[in-house]
PDB file of N, CA and C in Angstrom:
ATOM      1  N   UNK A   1      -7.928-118.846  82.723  1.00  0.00           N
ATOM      2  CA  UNK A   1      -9.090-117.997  82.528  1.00  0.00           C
ATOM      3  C   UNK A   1      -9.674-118.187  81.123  1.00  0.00           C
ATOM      4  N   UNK A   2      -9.003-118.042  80.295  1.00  0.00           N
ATOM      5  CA  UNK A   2      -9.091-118.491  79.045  1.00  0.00           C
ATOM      6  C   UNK A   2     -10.196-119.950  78.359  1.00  0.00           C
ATOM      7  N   UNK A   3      -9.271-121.081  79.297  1.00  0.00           N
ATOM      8  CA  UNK A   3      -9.866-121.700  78.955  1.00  0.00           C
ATOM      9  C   UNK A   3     -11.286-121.509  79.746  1.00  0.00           C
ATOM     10  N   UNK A   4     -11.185-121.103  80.672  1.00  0.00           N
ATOM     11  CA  UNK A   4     -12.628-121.053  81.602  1.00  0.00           C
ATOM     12  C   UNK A   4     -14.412-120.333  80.818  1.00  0.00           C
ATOM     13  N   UNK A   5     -13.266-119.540  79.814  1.00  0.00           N
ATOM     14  CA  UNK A   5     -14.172-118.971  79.245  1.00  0.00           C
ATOM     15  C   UNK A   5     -14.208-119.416  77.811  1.00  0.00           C
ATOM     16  N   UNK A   6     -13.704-120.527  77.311  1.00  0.00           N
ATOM     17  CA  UNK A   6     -13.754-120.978  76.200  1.00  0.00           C
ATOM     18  C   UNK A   6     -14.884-121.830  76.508  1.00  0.00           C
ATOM     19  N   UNK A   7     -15.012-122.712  77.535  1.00  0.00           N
ATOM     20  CA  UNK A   7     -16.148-123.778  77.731  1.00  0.00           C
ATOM     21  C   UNK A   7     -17.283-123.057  78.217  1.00  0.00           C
ATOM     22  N   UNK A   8     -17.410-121.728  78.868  1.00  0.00           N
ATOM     23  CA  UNK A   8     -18.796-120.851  79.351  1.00  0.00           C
ATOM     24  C   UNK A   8     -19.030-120.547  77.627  1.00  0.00           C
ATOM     25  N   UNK A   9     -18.753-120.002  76.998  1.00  0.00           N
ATOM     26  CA  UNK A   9     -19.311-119.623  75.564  1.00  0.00           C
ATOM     27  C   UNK A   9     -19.646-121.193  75.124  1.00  0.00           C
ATOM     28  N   UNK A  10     -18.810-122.091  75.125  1.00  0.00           N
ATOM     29  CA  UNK A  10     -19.740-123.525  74.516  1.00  0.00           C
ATOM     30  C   UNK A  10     -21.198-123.494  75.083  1.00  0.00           C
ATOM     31  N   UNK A  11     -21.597-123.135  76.099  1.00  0.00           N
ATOM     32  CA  UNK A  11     -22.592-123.171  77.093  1.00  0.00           C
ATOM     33  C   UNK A  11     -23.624-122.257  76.662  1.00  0.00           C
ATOM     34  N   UNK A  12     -23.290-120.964  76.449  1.00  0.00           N
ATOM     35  CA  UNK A  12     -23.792-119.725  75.663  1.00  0.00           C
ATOM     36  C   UNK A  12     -24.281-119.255  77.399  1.00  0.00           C
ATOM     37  N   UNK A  13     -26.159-119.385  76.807  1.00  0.00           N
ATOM     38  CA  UNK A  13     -27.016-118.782  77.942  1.00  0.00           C
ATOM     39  C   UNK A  13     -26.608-118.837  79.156  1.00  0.00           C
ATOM     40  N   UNK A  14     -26.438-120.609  79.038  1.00  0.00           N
ATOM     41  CA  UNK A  14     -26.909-121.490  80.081  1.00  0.00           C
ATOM     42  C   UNK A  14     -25.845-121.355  80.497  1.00  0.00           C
ATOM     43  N   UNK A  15     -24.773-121.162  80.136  1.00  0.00           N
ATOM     44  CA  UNK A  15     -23.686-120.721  81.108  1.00  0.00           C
ATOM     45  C   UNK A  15     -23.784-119.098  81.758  1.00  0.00           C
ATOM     46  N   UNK A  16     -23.856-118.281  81.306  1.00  0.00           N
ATOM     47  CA  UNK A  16     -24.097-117.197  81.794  1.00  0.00           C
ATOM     48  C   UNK A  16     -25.439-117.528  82.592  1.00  0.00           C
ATOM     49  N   UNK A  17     -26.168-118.162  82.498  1.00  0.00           N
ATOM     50  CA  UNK A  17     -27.191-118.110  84.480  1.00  0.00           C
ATOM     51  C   UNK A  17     -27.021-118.673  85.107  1.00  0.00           C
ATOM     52  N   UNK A  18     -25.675-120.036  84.800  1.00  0.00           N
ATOM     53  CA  UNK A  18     -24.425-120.738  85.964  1.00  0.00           C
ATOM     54  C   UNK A  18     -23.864-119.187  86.456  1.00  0.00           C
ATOM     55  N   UNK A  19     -22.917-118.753  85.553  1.00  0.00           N
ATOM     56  CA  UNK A  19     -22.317-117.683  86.524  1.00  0.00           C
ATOM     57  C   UNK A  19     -22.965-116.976  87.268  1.00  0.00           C
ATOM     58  N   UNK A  20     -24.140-116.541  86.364  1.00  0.00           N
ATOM     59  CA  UNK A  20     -24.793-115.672  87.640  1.00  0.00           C
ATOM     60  C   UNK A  20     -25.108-116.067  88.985  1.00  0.00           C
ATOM     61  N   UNK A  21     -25.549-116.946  88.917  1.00  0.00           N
ATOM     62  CA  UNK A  21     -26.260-117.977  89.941  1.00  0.00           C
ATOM     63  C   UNK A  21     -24.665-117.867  90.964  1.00  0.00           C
ATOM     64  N   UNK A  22     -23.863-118.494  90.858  1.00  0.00           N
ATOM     65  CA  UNK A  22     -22.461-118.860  91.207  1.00  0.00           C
ATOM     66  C   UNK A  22     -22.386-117.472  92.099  1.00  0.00           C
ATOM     67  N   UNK A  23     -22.190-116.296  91.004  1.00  0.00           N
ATOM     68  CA  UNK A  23     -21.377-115.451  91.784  1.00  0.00           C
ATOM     69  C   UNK A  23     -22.236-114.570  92.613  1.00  0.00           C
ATOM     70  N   UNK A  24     -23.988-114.883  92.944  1.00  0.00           N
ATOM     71  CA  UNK A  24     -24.446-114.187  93.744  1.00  0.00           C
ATOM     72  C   UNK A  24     -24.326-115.133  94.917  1.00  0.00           C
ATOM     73  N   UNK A  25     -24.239-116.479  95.040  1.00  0.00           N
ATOM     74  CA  UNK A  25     -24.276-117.233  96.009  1.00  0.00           C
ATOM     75  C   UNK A  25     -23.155-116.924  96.856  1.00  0.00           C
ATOM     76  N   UNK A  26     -23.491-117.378  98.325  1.00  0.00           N
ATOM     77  CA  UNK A  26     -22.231-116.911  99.290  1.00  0.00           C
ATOM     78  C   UNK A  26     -21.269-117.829  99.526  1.00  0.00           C
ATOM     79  N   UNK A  27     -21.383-118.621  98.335  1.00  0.00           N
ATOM     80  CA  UNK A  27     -20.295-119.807  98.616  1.00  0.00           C
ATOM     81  C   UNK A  27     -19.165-120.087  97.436  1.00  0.00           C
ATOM     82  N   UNK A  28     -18.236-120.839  97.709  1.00  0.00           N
ATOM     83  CA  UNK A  28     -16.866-120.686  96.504  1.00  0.00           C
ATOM     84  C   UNK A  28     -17.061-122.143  96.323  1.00  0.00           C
ATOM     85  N   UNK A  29     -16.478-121.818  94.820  1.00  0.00           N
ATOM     86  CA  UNK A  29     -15.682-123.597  94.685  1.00  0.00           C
ATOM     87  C   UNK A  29     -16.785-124.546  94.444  1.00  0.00           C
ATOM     88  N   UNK A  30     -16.783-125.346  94.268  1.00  0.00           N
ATOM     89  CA  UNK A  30     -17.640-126.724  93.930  1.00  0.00           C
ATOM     90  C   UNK A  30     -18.613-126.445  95.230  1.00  0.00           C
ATOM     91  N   UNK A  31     -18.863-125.952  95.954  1.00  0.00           N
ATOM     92  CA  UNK A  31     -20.290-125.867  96.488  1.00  0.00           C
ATOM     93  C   UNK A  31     -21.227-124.850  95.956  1.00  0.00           C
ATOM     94  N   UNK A  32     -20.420-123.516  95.429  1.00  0.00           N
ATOM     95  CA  UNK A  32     -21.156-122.900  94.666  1.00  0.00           C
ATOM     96  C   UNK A  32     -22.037-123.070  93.842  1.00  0.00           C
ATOM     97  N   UNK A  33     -20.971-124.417  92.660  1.00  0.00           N
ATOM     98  CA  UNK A  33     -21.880-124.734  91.560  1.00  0.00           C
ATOM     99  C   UNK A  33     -22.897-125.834  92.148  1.00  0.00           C
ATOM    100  N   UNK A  34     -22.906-126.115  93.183  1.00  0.00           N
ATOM    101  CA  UNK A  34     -24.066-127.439  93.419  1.00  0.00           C
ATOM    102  C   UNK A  34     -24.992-126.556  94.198  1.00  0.00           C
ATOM    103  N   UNK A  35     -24.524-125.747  95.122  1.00  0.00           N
ATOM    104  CA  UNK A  35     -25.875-124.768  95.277  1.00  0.00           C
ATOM    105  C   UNK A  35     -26.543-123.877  94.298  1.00  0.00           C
ATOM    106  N   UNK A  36     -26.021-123.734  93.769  1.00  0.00           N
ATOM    107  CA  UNK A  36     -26.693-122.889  91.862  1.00  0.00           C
ATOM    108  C   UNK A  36     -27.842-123.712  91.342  1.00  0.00           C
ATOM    109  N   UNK A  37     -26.801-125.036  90.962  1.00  0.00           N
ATOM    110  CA  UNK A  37     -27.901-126.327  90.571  1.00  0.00           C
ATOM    111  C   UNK A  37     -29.114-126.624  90.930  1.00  0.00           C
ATOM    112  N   UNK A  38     -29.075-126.378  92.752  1.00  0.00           N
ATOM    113  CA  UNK A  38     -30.020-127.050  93.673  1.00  0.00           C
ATOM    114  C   UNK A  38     -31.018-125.893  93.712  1.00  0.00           C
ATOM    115  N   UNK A  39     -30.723-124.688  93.781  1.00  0.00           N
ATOM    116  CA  UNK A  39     -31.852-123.669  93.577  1.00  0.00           C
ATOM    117  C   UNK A  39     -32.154-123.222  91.762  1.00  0.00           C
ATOM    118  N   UNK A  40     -31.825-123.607  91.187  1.00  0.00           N
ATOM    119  CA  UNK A  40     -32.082-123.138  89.811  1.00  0.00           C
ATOM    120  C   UNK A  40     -32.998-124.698  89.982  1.00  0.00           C
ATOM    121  N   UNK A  41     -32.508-125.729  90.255  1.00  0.00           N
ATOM    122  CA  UNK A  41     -33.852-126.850  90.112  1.00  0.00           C
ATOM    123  C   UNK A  41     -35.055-127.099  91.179  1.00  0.00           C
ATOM    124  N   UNK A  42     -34.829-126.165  91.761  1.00  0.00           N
ATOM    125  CA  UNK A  42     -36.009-125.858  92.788  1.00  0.00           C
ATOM    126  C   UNK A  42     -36.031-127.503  93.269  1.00  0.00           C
ATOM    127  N   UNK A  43     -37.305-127.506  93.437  1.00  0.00           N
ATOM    128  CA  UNK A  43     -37.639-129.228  94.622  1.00  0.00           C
ATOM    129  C   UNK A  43     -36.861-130.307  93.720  1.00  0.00           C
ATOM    130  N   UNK A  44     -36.696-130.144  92.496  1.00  0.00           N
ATOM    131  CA  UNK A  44     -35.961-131.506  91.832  1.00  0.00           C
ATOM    132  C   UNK A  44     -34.211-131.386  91.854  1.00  0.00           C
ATOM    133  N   UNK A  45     -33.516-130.673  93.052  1.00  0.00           N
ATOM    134  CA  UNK A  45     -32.625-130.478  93.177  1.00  0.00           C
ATOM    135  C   UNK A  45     -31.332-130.066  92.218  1.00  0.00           C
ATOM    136  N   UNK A  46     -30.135-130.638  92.143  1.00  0.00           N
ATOM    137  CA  UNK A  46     -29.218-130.557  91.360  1.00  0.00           C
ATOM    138  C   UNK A  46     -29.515-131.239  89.565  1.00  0.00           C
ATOM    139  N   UNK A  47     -30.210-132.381  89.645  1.00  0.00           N
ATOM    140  CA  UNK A  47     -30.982-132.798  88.730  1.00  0.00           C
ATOM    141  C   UNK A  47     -31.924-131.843  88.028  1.00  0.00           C
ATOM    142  N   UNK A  48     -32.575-131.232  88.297  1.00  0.00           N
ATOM    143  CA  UNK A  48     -33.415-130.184  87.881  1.00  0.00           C
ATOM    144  C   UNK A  48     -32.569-129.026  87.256  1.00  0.00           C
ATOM    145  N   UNK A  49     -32.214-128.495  88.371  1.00  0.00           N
ATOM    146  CA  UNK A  49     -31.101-127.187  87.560  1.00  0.00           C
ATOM    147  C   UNK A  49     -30.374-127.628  86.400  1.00  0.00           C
ATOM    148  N   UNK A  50     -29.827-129.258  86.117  1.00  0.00           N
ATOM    149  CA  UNK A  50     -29.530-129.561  85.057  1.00  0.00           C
ATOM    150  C   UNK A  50     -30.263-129.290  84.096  1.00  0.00           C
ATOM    151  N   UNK A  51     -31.435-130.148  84.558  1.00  0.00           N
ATOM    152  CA  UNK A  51     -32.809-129.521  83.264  1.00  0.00           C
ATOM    153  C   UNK A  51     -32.772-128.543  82.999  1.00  0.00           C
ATOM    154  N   UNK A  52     -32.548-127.916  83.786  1.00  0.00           N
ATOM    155  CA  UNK A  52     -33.598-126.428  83.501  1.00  0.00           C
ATOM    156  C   UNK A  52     -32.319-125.607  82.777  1.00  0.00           C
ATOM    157  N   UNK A  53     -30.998-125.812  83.084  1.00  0.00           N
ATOM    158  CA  UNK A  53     -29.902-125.132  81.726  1.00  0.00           C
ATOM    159  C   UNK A  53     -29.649-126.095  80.936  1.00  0.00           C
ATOM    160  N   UNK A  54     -30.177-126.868  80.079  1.00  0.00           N
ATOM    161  CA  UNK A  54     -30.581-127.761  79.260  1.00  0.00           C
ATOM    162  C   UNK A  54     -31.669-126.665  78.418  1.00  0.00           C
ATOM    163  N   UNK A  55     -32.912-126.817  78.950  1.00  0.00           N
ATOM    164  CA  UNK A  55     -33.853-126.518  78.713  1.00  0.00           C
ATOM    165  C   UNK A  55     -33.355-124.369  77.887  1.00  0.00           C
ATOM    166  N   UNK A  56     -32.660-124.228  78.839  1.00  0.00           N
ATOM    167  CA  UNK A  56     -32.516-122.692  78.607  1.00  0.00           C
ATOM    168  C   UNK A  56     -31.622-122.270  77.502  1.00  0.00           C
ATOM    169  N   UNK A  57     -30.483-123.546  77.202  1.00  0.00           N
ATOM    170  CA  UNK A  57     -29.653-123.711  76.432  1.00  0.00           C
ATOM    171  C   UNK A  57     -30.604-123.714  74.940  1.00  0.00           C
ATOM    172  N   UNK A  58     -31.338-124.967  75.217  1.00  0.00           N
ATOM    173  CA  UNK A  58     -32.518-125.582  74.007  1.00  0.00           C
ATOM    174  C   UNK A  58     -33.098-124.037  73.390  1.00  0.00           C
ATOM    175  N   UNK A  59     -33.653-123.690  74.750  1.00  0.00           N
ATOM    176  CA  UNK A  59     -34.470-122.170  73.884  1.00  0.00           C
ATOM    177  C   UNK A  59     -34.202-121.212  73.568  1.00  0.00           C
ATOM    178  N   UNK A  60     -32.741-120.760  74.053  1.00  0.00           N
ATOM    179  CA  UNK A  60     -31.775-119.505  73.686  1.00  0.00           C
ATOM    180  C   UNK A  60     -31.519-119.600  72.208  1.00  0.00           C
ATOM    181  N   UNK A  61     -31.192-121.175  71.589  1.00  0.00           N
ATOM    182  CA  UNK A  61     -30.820-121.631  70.554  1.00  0.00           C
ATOM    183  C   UNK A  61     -31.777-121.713  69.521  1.00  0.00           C
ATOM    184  N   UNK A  62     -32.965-121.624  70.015  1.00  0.00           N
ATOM    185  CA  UNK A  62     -34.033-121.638  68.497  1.00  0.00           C
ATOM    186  C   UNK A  62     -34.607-120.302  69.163  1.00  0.00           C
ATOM    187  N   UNK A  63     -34.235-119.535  69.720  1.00  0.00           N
ATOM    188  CA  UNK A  63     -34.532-118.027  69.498  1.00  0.00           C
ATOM    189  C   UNK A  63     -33.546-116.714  68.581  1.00  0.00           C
ATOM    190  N   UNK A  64     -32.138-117.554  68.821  1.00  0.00           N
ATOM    191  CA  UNK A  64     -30.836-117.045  68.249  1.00  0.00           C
ATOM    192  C   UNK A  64     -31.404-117.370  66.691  1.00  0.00           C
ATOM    193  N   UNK A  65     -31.996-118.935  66.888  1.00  0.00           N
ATOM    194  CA  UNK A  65     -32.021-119.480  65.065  1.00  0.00           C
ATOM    195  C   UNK A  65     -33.370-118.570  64.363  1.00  0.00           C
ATOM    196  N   UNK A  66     -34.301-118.531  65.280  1.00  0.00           N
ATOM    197  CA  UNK A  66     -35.268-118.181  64.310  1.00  0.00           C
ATOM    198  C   UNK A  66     -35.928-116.863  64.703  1.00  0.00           C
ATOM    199  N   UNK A  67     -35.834-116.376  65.869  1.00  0.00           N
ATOM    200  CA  UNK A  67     -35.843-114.891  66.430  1.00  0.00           C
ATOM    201  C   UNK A  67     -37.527-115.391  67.121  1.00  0.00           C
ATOM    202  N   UNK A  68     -37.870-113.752  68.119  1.00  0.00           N
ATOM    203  CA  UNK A  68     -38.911-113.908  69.248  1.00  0.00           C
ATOM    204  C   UNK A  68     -40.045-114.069  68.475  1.00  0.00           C
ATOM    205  N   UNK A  69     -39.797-112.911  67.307  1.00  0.00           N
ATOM    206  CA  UNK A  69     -41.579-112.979  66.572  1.00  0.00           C
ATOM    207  C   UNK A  69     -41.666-114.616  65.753  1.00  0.00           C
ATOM    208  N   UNK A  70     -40.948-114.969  65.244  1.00  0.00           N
ATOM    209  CA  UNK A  70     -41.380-116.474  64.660  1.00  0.00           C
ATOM    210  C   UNK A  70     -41.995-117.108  65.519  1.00  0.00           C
ATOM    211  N   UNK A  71     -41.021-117.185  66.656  1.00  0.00           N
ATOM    212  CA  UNK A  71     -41.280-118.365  67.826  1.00  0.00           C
ATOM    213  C   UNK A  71     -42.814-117.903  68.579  1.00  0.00           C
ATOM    214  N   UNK A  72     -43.023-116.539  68.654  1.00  0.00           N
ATOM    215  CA  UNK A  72     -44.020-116.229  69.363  1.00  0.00           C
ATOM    216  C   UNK A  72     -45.282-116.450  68.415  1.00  0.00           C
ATOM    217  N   UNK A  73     -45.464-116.423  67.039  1.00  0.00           N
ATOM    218  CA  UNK A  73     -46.351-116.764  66.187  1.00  0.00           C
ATOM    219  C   UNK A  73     -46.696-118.258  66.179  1.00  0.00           C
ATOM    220  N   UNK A  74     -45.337-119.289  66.556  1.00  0.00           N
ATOM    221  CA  UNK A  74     -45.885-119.996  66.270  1.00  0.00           C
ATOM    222  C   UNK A  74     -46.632-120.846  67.302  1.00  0.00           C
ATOM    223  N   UNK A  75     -46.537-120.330  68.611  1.00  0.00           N
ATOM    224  CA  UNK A  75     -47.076-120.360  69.654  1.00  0.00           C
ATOM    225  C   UNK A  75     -48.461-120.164  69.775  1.00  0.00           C
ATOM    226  N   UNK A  76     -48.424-118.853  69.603  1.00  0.00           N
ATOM    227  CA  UNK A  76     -50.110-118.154  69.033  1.00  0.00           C
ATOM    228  C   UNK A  76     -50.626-119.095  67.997  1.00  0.00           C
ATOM    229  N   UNK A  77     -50.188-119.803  66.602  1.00  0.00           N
ATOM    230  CA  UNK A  77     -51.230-120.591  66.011  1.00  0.00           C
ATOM    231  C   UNK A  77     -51.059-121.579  66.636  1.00  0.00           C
ATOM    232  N   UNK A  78     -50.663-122.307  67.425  1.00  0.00           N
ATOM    233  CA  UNK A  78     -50.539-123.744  67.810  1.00  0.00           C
ATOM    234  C   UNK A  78     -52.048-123.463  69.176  1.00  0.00           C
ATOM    235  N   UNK A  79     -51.964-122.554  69.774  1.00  0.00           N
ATOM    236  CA  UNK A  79     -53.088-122.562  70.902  1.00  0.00           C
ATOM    237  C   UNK A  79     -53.724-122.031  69.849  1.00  0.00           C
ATOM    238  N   UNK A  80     -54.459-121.487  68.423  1.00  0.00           N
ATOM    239  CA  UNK A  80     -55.628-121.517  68.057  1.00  0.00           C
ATOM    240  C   UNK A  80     -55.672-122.650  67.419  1.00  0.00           C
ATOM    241  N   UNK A  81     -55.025-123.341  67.166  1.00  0.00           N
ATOM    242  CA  UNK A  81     -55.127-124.654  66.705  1.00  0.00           C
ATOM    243  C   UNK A  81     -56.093-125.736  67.791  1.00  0.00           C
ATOM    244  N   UNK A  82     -55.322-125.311  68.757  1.00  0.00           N
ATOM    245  CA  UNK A  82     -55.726-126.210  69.907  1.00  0.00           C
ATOM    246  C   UNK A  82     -57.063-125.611  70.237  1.00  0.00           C
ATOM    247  N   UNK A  83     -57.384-125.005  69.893  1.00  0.00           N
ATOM    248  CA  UNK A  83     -59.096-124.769  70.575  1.00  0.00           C
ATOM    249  C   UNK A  83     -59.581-123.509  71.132  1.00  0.00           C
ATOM    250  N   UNK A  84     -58.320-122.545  71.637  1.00  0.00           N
ATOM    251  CA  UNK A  84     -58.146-121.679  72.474  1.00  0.00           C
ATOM    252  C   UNK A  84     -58.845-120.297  71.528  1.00  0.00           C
ATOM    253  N   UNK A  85     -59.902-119.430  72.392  1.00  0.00           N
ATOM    254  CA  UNK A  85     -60.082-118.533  71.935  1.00  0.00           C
ATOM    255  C   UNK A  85     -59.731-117.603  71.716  1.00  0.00           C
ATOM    256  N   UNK A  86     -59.996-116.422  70.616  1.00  0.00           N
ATOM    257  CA  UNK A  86     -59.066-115.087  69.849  1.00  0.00           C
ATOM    258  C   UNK A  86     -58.854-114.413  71.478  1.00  0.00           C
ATOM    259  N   UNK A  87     -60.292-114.072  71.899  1.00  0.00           N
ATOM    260  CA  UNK A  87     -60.164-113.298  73.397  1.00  0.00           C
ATOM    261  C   UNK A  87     -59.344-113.642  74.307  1.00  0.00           C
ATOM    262  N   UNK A  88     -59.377-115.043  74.155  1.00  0.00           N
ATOM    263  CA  UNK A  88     -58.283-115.705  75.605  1.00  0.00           C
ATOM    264  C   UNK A  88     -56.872-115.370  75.176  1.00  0.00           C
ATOM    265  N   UNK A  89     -56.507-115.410  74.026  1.00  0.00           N
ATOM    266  CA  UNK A  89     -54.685-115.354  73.753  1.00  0.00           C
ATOM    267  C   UNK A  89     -54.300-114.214  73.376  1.00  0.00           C
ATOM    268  N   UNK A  90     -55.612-113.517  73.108  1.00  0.00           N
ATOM    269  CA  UNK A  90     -55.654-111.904  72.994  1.00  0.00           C
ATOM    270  C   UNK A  90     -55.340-111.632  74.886  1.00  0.00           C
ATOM    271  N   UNK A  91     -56.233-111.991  75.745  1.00  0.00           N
ATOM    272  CA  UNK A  91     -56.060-111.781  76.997  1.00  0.00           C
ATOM    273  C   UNK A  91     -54.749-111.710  77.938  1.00  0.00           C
ATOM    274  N   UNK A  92     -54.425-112.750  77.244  1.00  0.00           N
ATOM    275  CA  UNK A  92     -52.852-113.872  77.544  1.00  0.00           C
ATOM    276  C   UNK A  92     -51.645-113.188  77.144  1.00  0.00           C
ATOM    277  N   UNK A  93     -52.106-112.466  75.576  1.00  0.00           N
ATOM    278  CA  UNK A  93     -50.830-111.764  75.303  1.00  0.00           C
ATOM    279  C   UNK A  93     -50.766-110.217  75.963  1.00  0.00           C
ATOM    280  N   UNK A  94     -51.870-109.993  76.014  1.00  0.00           N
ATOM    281  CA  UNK A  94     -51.647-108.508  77.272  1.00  0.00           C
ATOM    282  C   UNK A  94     -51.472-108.372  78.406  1.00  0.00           C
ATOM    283  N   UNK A  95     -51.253-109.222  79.124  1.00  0.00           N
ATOM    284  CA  UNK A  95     -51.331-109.354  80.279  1.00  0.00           C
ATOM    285  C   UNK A  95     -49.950-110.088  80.446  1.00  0.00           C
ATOM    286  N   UNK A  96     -49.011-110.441  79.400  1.00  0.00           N
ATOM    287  CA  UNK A  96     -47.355-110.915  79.694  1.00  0.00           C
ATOM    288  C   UNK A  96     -46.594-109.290  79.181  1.00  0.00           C
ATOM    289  N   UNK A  97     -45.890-109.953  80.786  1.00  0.00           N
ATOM    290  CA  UNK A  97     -44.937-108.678  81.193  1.00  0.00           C
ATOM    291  C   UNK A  97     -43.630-108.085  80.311  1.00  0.00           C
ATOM    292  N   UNK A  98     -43.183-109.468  80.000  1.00  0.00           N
ATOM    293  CA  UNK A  98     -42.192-109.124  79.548  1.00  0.00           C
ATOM    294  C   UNK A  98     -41.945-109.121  77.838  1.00  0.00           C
ATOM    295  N   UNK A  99     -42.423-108.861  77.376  1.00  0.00           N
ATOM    296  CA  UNK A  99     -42.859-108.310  75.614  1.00  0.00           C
ATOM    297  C   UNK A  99     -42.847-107.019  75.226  1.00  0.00           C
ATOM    298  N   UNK A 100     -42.498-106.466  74.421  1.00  0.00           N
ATOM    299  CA  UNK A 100     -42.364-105.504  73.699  1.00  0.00           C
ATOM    300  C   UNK A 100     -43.412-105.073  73.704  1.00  0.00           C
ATOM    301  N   UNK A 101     -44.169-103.131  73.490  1.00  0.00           N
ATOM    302  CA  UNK A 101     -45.849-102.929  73.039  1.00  0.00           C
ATOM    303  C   UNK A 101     -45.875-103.281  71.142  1.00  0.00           C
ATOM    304  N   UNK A 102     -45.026-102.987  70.912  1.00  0.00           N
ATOM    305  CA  UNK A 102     -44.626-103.444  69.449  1.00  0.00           C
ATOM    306  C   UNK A 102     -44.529-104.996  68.878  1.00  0.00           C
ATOM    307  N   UNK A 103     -44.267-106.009  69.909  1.00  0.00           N
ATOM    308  CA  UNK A 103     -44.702-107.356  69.352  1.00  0.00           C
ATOM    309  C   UNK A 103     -45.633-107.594  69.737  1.00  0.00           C
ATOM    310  N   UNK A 104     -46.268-106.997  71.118  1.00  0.00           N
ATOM    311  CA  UNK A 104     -47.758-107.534  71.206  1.00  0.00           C
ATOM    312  C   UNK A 104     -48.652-107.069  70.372  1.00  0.00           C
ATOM    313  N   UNK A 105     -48.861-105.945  69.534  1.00  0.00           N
ATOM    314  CA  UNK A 105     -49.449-105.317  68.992  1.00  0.00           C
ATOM    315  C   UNK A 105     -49.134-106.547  67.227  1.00  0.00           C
ATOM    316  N   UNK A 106     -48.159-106.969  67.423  1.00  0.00           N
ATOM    317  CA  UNK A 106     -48.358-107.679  65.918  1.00  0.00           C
ATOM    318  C   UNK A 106     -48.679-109.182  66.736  1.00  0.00           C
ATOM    319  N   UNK A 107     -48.556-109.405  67.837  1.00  0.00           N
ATOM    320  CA  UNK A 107     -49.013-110.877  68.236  1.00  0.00           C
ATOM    321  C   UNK A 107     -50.621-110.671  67.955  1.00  0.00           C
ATOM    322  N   UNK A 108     -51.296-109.689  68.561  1.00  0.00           N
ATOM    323  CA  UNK A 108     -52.787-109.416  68.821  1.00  0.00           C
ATOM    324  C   UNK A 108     -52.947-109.411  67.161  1.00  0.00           C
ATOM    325  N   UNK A 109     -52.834-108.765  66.209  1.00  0.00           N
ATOM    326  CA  UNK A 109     -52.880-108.798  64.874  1.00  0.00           C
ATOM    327  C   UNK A 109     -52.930-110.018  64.192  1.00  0.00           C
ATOM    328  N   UNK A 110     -51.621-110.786  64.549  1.00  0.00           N
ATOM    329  CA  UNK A 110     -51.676-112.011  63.894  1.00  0.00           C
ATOM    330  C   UNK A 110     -52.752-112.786  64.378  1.00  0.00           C
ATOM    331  N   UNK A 111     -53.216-112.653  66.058  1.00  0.00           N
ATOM    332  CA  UNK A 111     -54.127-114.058  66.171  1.00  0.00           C
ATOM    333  C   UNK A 111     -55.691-113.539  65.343  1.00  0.00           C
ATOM    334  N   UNK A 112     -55.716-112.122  65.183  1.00  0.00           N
ATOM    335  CA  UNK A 112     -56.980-111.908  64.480  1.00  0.00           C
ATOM    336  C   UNK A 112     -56.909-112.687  63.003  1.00  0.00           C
ATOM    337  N   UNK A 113     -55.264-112.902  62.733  1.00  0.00           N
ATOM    338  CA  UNK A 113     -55.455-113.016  60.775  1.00  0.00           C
ATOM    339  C   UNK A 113     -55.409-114.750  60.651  1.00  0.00           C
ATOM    340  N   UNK A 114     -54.976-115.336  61.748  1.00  0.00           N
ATOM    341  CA  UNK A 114     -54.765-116.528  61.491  1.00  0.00           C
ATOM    342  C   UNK A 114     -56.087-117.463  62.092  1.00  0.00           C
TER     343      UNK A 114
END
C-alpha cells in the first residue's frame, strides 16, 4: 500500500484523477486503468488520457508554482496582446463558472489597467 501510494504522490494531480477515474469505473485490475485512460482520452483513446494526465500534471504544477491569479493574469494580457477586446475578456471572464467573485473582480480590473 505504501508503496502504491508513494508513486500516486510522484503523480500528484494526475494521479488522483487516475484514482478517481479507476474507482468509479465498474471494473478491477488492469482493465480499470485502461478504461480510465480510454475515457479520460475521449476519441484519442488510451493515448489521449495519457495526454491529458500529462497535460493535468503540467498545469497542477505551474499553478502549485505560481498560483491562479498569476496564471490567470497572464492569460488575460496575452489575449489583449493578441487583439482581443476589453468587452470580449471582460465577457469571457463573467461568464466562467468556475472562478471565484473575488478573482473575477480583480481579473475584470486588471484587463481595464493593462
Amino acid at each position: 500500500m505504501d508503496e502504491l501510494v508513494n508513486k500516486l504522490a510522484g503523480l500528484g494531480v494526475a494521479g488522483l484523477v487516475l484514482v478517481g477515474l479507476v474507482a468509479t469505473s465498474s471494473y478491477a485490475g488492469a482493465v480499470a486503468i485502461t478504461t480510465s485512460l480510454a475515457i479520460l482520452g475521449g476519441p484519442f483513446g488510451m493515448i489521449g488520457g495519457a495526454v491529458a494526465l500529462t497535460l493535468i500534471a503540467a498545469i497542477s504544477s505551474a499553478i502549485a508554482k505560481y498560483g491562479v491569479e498569476t496564471l490567470a493574469k497572464s492569460v488575460v494580457k496575452k489575449l489583449k496582446e493578441s487583439g482581443r477586446s476589453e468587452a470580449s475578456i471582460i465577457q469571457e471572464i463573467n461568464s466562467f463558472p468556475m472562478i471565484t467573485n473575488g478573482l473575477r473582480s480583480q481579473l475584470r480590473e486588471y484587463v481595464r489597467q493593462v
